[in-house]
N, C-alpha and C. Protein backbone atom coordinates (compact mmCIF):
# COMPACT_ATOMS: atom_id res chain seq x y z
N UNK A 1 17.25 -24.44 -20.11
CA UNK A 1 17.24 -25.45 -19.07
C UNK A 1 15.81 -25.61 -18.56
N UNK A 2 15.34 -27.10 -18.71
CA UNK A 2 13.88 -27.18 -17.93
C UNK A 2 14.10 -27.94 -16.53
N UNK A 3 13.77 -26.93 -15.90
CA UNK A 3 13.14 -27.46 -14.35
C UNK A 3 12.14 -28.30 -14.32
N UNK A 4 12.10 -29.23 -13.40
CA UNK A 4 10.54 -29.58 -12.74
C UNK A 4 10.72 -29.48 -11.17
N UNK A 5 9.31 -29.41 -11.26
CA UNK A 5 9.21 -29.45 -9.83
C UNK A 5 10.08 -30.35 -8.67
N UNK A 6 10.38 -30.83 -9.08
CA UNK A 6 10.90 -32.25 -7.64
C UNK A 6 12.16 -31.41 -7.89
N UNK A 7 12.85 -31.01 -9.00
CA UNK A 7 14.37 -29.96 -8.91
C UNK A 7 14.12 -28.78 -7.64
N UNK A 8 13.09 -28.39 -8.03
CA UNK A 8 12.60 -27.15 -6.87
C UNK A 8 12.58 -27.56 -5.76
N UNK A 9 11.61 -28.61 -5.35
CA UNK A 9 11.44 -29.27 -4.11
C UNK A 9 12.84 -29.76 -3.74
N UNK A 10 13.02 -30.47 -4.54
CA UNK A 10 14.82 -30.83 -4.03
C UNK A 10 15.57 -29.88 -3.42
N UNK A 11 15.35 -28.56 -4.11
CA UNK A 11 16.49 -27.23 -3.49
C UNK A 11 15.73 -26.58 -2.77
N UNK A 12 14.52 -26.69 -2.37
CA UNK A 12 13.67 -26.35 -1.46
C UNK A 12 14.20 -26.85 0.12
N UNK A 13 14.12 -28.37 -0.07
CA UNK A 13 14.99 -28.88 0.94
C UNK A 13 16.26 -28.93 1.59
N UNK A 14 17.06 -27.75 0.83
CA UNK A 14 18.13 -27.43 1.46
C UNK A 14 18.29 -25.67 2.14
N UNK A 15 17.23 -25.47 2.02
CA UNK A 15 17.25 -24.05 2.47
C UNK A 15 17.03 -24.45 3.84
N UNK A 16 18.31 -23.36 4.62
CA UNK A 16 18.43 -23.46 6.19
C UNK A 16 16.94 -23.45 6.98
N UNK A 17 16.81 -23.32 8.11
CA UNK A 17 15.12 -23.22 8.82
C UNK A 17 15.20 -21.61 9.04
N UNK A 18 16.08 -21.11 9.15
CA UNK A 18 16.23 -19.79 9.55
C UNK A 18 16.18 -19.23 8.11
N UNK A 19 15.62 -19.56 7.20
CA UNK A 19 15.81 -18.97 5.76
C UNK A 19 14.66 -18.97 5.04
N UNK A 20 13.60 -20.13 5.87
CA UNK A 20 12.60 -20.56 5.45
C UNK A 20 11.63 -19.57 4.83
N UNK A 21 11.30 -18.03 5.66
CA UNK A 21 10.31 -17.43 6.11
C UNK A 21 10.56 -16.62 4.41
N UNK A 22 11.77 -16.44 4.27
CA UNK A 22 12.43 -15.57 3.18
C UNK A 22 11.77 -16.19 1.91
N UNK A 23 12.32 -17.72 1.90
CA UNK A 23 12.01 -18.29 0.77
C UNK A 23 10.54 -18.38 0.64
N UNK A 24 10.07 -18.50 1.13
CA UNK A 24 8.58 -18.82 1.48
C UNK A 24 8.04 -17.46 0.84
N UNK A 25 8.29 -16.33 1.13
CA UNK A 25 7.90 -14.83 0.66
C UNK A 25 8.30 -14.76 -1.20
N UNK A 26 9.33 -15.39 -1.20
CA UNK A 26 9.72 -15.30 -2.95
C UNK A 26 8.90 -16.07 -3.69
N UNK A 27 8.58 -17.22 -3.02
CA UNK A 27 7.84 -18.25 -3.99
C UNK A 27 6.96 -17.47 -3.88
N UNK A 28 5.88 -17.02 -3.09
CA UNK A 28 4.81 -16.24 -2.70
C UNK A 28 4.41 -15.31 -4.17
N UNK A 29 5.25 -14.61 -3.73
CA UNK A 29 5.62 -13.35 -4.86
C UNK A 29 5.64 -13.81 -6.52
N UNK A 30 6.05 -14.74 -6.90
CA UNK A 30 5.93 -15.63 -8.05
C UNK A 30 4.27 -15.85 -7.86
N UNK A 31 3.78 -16.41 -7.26
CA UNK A 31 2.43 -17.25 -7.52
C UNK A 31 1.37 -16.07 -7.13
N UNK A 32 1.42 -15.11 -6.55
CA UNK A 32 0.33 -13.86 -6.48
C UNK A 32 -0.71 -13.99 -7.56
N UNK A 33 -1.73 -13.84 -7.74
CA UNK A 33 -2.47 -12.59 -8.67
C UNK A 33 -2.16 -11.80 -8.66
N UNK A 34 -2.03 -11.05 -10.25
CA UNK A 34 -1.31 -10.27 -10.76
C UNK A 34 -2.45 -9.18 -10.21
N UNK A 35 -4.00 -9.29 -10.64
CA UNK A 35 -5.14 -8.30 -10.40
C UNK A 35 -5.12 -7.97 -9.10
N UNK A 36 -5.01 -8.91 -7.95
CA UNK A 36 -5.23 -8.76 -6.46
C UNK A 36 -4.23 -8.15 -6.18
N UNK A 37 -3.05 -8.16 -6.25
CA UNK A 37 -1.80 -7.61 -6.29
C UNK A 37 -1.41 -6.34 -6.61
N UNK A 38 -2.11 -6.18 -7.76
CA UNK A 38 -2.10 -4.54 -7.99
C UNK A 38 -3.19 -3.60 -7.29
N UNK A 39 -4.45 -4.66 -6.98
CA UNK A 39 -5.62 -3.64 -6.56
C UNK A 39 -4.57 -3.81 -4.78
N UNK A 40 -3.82 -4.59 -4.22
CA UNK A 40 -3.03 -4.44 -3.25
C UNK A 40 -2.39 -2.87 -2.51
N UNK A 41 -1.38 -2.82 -4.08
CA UNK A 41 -0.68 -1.87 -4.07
C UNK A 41 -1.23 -0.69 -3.89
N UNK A 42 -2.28 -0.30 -4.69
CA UNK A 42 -3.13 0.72 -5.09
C UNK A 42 -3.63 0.71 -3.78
N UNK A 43 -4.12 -0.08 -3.21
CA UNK A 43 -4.76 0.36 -1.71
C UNK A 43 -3.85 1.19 -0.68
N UNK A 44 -2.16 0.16 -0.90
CA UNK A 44 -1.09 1.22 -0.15
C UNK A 44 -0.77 2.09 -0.04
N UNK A 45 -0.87 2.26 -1.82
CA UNK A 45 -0.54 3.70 -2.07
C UNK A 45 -1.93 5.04 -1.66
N UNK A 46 -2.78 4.68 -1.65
CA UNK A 46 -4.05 5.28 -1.22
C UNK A 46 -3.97 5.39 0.63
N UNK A 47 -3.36 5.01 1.20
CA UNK A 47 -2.88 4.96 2.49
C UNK A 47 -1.88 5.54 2.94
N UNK A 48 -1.29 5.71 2.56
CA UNK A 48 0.21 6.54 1.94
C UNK A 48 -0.40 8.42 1.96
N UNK A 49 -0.85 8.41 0.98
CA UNK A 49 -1.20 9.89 0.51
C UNK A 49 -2.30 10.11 1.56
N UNK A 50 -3.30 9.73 1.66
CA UNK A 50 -3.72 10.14 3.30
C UNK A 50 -3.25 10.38 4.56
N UNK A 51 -2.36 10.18 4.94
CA UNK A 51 -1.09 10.19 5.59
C UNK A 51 -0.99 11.82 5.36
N UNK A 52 -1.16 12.52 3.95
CA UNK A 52 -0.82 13.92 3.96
C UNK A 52 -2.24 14.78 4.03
N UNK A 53 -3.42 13.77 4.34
CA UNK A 53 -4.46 14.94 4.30
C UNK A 53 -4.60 15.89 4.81
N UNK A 54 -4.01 15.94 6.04
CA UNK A 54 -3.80 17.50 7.18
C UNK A 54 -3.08 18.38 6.51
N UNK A 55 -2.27 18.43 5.91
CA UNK A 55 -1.44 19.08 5.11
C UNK A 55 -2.23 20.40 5.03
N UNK A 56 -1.86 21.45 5.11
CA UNK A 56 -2.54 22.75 4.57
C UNK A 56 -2.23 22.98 3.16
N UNK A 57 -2.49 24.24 2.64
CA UNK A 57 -2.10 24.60 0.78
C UNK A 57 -0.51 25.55 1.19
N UNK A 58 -0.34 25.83 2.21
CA UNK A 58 0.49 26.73 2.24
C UNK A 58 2.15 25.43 2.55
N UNK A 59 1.49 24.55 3.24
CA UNK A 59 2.67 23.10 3.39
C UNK A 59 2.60 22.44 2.22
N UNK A 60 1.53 22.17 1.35
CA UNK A 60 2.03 21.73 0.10
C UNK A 60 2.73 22.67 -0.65
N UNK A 61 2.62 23.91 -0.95
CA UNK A 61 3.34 24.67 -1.67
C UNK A 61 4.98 24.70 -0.98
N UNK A 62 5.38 25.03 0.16
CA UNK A 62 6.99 24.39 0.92
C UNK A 62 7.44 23.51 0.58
N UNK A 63 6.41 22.18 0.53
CA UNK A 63 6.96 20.85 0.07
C UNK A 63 7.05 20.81 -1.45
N UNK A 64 6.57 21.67 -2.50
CA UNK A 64 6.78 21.26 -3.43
C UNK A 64 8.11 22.24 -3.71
N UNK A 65 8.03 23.40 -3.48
CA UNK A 65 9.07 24.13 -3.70
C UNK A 65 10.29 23.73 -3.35
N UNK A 66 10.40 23.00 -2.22
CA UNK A 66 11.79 22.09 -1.54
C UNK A 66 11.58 21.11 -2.78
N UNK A 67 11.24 20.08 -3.00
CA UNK A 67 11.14 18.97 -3.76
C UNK A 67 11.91 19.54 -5.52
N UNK A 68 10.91 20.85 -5.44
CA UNK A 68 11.66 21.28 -7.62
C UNK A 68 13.01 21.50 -7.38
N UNK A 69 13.49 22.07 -6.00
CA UNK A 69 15.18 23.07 -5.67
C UNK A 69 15.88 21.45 -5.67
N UNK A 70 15.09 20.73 -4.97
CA UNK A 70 16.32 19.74 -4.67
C UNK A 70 16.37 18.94 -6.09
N UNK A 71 15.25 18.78 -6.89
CA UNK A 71 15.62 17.91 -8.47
C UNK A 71 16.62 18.65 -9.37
N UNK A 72 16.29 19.77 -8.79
CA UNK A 72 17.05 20.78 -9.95
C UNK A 72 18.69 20.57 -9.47
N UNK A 73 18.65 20.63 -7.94
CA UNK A 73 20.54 20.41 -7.74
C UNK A 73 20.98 18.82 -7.75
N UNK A 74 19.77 18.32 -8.01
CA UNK A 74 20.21 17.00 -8.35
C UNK A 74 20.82 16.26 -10.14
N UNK A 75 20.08 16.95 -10.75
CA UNK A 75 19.60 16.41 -12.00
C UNK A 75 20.60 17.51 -12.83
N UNK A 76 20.62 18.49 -12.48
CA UNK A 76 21.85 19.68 -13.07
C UNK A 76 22.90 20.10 -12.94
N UNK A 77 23.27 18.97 -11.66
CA UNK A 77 24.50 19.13 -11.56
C UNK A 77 26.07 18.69 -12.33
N UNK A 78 26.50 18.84 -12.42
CA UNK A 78 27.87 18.60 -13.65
C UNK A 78 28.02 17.28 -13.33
N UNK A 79 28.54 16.53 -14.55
CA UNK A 79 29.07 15.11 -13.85
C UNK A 79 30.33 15.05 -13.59
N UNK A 80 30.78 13.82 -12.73
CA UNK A 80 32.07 13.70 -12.01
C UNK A 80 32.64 13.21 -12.86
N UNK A 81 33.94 14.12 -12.82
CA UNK A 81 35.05 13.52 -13.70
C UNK A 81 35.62 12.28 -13.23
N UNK A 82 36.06 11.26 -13.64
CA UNK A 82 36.63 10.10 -13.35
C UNK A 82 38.22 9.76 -13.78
């Protein structure tokens, strides 16, 4: 099926006003740079993990040790019979 634009615009014009902000974010998301977008992310995520710089070696070692116990009762556990 080919779209054109005035199909879009057409169904553009029926999105509620209270819906607008939503739609507006999807089209968005379609038309990004793909490069700006990722160097985006990468900035978040670099914002993110600083967030743990206070961290001592003795709280990363807790947090990782909690983190392997809980994959392990996650990932090894039996599956549910159905």
């Amino acid at each position: 099926m080919t779209v054109s634009i005035e199909t879009i615009v057409q169904e553009l014009q029926r999105v509620p006003v209270d819906r607008l902000q939503e739609a507006y974010q999807r089209i968005h998301e379609l038309t990004v740079d793909t490069a700006a977008y990722r160097e985006h992310l990468i900035q978040k995520s670099r914002e993110l993990t600083a967030a743990f710089d206070d961290w001592s070696a003795e709280d990363w070692a807790d947090f990782d040790v909690n983190l392997q116990q809980t994959r392990q009762e996650l990932f090894n556990r039996p599956a549910p019979e159905l």
